[in-house]
C-alpha atoms as a PDB file:
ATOM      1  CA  UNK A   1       7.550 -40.658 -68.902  1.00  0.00           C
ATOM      2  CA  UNK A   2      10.653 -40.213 -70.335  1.00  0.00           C
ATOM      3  CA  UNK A   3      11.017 -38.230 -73.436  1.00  0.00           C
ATOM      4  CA  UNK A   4      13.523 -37.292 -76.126  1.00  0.00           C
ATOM      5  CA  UNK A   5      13.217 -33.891 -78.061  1.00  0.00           C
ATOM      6  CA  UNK A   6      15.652 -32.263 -80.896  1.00  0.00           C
ATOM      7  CA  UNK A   7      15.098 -28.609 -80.155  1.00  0.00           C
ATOM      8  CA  UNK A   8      17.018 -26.747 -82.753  1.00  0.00           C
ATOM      9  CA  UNK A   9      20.158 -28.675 -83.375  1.00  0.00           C
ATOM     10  CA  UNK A  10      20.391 -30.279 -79.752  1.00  0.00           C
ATOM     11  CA  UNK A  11      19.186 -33.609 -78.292  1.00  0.00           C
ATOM     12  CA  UNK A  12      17.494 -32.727 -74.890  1.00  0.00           C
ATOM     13  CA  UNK A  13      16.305 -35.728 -72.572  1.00  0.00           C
ATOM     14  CA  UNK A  14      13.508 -35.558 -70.012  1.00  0.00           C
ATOM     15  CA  UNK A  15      10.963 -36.520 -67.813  1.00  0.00           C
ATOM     16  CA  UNK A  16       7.964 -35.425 -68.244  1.00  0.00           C
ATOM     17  CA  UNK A  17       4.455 -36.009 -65.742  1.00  0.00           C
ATOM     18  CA  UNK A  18       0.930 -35.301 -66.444  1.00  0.00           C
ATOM     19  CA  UNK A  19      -0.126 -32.360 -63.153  1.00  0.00           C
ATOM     20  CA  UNK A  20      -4.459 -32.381 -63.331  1.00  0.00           C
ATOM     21  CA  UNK A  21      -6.168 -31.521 -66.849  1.00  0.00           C
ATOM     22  CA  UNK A  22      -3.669 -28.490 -67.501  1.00  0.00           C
ATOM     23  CA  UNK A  23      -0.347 -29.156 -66.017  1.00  0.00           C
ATOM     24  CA  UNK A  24       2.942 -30.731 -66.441  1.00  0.00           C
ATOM     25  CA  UNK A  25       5.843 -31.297 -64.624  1.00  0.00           C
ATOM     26  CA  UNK A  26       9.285 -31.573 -66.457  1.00  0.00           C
ATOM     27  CA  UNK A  27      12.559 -32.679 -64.639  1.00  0.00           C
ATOM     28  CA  UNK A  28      16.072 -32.795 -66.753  1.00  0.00           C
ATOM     29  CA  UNK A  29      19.211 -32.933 -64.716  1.00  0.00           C
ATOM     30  CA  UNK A  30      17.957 -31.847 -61.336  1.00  0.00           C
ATOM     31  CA  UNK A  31      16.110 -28.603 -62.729  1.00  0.00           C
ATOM     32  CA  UNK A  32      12.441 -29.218 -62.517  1.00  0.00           C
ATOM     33  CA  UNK A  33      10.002 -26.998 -64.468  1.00  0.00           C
ATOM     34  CA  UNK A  34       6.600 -26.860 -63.022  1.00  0.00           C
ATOM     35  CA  UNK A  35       4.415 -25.862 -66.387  1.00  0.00           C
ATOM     36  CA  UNK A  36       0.368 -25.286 -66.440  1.00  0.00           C
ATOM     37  CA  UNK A  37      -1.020 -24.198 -69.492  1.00  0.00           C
ATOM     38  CA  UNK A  38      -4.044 -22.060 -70.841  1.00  0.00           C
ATOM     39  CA  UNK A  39      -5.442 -22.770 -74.886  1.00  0.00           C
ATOM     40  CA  UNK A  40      -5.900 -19.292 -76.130  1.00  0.00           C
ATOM     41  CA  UNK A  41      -6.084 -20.179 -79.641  1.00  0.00           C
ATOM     42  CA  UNK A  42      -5.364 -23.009 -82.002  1.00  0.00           C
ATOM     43  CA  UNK A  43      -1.688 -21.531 -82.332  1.00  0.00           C
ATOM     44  CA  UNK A  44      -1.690 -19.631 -78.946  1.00  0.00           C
ATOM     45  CA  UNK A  45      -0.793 -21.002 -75.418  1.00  0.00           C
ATOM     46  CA  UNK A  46      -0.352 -18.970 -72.127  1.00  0.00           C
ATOM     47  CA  UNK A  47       1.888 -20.938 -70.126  1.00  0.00           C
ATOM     48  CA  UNK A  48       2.748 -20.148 -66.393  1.00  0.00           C
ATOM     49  CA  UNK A  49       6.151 -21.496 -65.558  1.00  0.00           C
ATOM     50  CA  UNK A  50       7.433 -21.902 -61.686  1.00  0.00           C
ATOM     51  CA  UNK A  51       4.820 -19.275 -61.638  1.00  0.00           C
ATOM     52  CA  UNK A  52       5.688 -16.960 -64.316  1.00  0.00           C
ATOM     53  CA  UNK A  53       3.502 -16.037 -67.033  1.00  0.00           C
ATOM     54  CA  UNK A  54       4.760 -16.947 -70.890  1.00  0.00           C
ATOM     55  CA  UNK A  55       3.432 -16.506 -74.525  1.00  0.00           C
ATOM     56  CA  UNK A  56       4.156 -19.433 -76.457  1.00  0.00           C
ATOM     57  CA  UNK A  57       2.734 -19.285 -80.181  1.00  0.00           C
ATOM     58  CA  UNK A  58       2.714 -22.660 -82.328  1.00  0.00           C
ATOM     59  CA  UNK A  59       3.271 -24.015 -85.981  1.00  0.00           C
ATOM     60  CA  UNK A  60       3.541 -27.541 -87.352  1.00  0.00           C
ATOM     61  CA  UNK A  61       4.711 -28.502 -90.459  1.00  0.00           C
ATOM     62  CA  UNK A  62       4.628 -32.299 -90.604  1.00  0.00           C
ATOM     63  CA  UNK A  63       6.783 -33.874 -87.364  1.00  0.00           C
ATOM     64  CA  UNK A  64       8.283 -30.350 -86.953  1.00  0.00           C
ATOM     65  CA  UNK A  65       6.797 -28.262 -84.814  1.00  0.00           C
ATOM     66  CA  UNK A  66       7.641 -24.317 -84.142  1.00  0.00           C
ATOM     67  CA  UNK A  67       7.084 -22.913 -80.635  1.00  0.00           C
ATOM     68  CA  UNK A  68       8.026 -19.568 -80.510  1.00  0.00           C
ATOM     69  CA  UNK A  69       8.416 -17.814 -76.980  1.00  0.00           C
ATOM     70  CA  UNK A  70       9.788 -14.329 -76.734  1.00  0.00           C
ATOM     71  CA  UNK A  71      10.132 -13.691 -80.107  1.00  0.00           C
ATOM     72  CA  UNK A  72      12.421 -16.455 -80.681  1.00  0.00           C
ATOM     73  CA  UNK A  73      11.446 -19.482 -82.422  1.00  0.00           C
ATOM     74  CA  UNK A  74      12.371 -22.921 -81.264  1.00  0.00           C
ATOM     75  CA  UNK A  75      11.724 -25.906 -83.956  1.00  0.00           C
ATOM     76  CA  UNK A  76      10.964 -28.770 -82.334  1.00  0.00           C
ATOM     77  CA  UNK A  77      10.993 -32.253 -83.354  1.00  0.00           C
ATOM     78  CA  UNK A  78      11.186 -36.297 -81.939  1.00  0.00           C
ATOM     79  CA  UNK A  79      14.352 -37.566 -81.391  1.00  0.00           C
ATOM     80  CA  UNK A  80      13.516 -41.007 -81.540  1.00  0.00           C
ATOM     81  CA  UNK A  81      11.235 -40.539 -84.983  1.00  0.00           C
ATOM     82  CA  UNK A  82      14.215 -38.976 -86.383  1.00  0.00           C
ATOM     83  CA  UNK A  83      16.177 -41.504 -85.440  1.00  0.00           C
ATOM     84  CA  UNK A  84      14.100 -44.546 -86.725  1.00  0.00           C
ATOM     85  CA  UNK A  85      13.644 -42.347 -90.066  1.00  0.00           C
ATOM     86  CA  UNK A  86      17.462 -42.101 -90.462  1.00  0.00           C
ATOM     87  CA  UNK A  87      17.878 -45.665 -90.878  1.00  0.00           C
ATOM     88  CA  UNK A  88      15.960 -46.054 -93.767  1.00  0.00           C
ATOM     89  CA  UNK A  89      14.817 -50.192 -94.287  1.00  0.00           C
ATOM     90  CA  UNK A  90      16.598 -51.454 -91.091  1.00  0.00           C
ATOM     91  CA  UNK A  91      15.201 -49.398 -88.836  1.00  0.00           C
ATOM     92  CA  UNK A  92      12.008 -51.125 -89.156  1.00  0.00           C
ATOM     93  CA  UNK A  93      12.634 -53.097 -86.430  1.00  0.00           C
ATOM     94  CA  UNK A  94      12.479 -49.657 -84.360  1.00  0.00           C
ATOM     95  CA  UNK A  95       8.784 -48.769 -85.663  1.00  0.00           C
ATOM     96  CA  UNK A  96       6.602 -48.812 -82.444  1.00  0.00           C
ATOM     97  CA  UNK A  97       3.985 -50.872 -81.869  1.00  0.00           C
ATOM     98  CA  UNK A  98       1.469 -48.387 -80.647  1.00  0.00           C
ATOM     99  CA  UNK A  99      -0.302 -45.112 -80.972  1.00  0.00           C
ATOM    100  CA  UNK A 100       0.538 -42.239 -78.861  1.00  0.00           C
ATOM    101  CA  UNK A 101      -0.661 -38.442 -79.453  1.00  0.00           C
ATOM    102  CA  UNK A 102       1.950 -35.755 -80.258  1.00  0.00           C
ATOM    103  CA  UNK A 103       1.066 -33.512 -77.640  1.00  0.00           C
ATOM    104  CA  UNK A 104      -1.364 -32.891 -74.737  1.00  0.00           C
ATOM    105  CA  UNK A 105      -4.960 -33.759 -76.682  1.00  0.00           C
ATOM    106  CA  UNK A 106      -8.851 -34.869 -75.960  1.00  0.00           C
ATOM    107  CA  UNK A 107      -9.861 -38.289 -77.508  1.00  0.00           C
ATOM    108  CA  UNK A 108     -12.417 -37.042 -80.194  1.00  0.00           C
ATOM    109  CA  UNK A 109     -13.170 -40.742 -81.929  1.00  0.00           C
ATOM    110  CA  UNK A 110     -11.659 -44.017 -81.542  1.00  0.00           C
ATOM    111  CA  UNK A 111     -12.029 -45.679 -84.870  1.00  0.00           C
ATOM    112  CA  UNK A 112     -10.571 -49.126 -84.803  1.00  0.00           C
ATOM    113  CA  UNK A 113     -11.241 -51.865 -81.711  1.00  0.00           C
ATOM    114  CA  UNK A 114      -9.373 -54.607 -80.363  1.00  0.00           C
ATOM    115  CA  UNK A 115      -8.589 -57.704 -82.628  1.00  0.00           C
ATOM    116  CA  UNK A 116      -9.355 -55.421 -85.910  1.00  0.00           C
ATOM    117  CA  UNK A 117      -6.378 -55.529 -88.716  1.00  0.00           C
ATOM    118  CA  UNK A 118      -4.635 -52.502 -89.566  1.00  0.00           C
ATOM    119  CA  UNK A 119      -2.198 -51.623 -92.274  1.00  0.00           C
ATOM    120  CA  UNK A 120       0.559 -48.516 -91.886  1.00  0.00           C
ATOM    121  CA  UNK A 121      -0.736 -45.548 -92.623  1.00  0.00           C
ATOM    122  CA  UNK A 122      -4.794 -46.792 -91.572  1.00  0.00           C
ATOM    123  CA  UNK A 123      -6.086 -44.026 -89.594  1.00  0.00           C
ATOM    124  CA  UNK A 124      -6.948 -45.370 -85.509  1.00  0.00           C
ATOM    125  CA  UNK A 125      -8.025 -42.583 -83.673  1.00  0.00           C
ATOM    126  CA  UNK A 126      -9.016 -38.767 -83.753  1.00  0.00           C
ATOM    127  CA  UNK A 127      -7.387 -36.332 -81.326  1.00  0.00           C
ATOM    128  CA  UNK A 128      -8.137 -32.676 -80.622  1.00  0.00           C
ATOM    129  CA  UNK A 129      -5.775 -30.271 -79.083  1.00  0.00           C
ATOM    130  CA  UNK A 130      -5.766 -26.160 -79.491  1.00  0.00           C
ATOM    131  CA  UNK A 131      -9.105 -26.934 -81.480  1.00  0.00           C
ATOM    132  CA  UNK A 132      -7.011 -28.516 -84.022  1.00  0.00           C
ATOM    133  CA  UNK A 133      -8.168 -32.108 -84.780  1.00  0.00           C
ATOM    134  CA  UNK A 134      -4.960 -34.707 -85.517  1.00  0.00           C
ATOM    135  CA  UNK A 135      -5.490 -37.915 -87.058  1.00  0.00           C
ATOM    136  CA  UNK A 136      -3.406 -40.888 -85.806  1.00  0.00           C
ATOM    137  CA  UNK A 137      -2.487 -43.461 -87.857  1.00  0.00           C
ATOM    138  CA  UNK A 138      -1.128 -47.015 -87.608  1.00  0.00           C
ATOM    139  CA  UNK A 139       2.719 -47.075 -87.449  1.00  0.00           C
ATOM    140  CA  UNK A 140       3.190 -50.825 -89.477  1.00  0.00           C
ATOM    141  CA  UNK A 141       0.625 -54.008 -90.792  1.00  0.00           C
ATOM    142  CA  UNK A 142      -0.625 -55.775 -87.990  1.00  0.00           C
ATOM    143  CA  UNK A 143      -3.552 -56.592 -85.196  1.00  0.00           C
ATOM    144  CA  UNK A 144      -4.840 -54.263 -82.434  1.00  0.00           C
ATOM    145  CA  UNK A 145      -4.090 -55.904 -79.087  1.00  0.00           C
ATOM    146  CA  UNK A 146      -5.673 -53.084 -77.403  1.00  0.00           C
ATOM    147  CA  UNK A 147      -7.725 -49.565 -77.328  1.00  0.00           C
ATOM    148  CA  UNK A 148      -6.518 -48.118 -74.059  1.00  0.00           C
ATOM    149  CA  UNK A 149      -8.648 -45.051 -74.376  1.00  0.00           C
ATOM    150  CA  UNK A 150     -12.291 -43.452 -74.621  1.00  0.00           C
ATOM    151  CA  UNK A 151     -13.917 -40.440 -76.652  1.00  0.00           C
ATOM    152  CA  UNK A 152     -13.409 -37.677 -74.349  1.00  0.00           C
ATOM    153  CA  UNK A 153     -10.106 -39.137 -72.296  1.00  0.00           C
ATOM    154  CA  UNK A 154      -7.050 -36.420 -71.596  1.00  0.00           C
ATOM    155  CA  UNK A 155      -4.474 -37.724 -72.801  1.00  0.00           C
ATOM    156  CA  UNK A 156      -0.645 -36.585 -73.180  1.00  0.00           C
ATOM    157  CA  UNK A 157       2.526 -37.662 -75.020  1.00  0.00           C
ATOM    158  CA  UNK A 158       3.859 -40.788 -74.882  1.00  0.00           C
ATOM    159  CA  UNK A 159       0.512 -42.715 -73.373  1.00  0.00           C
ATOM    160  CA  UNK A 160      -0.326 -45.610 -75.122  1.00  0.00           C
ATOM    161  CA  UNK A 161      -3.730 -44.949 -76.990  1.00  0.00           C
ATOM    162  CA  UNK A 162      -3.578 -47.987 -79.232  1.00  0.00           C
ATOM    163  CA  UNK A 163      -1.644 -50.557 -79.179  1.00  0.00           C
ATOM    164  CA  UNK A 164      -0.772 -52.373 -82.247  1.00  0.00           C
ATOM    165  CA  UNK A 165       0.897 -56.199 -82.727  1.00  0.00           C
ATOM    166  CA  UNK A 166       2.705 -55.963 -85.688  1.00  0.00           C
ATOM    167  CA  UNK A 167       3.255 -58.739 -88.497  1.00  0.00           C
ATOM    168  CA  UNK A 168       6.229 -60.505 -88.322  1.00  0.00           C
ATOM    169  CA  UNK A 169       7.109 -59.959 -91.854  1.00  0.00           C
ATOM    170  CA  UNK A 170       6.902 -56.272 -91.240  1.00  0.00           C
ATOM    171  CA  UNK A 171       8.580 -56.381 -87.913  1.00  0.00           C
ATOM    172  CA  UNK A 172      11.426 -58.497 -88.831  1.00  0.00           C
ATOM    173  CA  UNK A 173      11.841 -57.217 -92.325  1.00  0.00           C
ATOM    174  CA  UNK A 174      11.778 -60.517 -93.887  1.00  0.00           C
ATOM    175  CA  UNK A 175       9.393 -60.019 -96.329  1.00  0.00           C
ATOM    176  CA  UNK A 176       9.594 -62.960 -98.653  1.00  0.00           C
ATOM    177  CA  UNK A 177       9.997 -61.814-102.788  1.00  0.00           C
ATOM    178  CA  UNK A 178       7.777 -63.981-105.676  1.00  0.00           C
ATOM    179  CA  UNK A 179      10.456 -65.819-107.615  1.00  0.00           C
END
């Protein structure tokens, strides 16, 4: 899966595959990082990477997350969100249609199903990761074409949880004014 971060000030691409329940493998430009992960805490990882052991502590404020590592902190946010934020009205056409999780989680409750309408904002599904519970919610007005998970899946960033036909009104940003 191919991702884009904004660590600090910088746009970083890469690819990014799921490696068992604790493990991911990240390629960018020929480098590949082969990352497995231990949750000490709800704000405390230990990570081994290429086989050597790192600290990583976390914070999220919002979309921004703070990962520090060494003592130095790294703030961390989605490119793409960013992005589609910057471009205020017309960028609506950018909104995805579905439901992904933030970060590596466990599907704690699904709580729409397929053909159910949703509006933005409606919460869809409960994740948990680092004991932390996170609430997804429904990125724009529209149907759900499809729950792709179950309470109790693994899932990681970027896989489709729920999937989410939006209203043409919404998607097209043609919504139509009394007068």
């Amino acid at each position: 899966m191919q991702y884009r971060l904004k660590i600090d000030e910088k746009v970083t691409s890469f690819q990014a595959e799921k490696k068992g329940d604790h493990g991911i493998t990240l390629s960018r430009d020929g480098c590949l990082l082969d990352v497995e992960y231990s949750v000490i805490s709800g704000h405390h990882l230990c990570l081994l990477v290429n086989g050597s052991p790192v600290n990583a502590y976390l914070a999220r404020d919002g979309n921004v997350k703070t990962v520090i590592i060494k003592g130095v902190p790294y703030t961390i946010e989605d490119a793409d969100v960013l992005e589609t934020r910057g471009r205020g009205k017309k960028g609506t056409q950018a909104i995805p249609q579905d439901v992904t999780p933030p970060m590596p989680a466990v599907v704690v409750r699904i709580l729409v199903a397929t053909g159910d309408r949703v509006k933005q904002g409606d919460r869809v599904v409960v994740v948990s990761s680092m004991k932390m519970e996170t609430t997804l919610t429904a990125p724009a007005d529209g149907t759900v074409r499809s729950v792709n998970v179950a309470e109790g899946d693994k899932v990681m960033p970027g896989q489709i949880l729920i999937d989410i036909d939006r209203d043409d009104a919404v998607s097209t940003g043609e919504e139509t004014q009394p007068g």
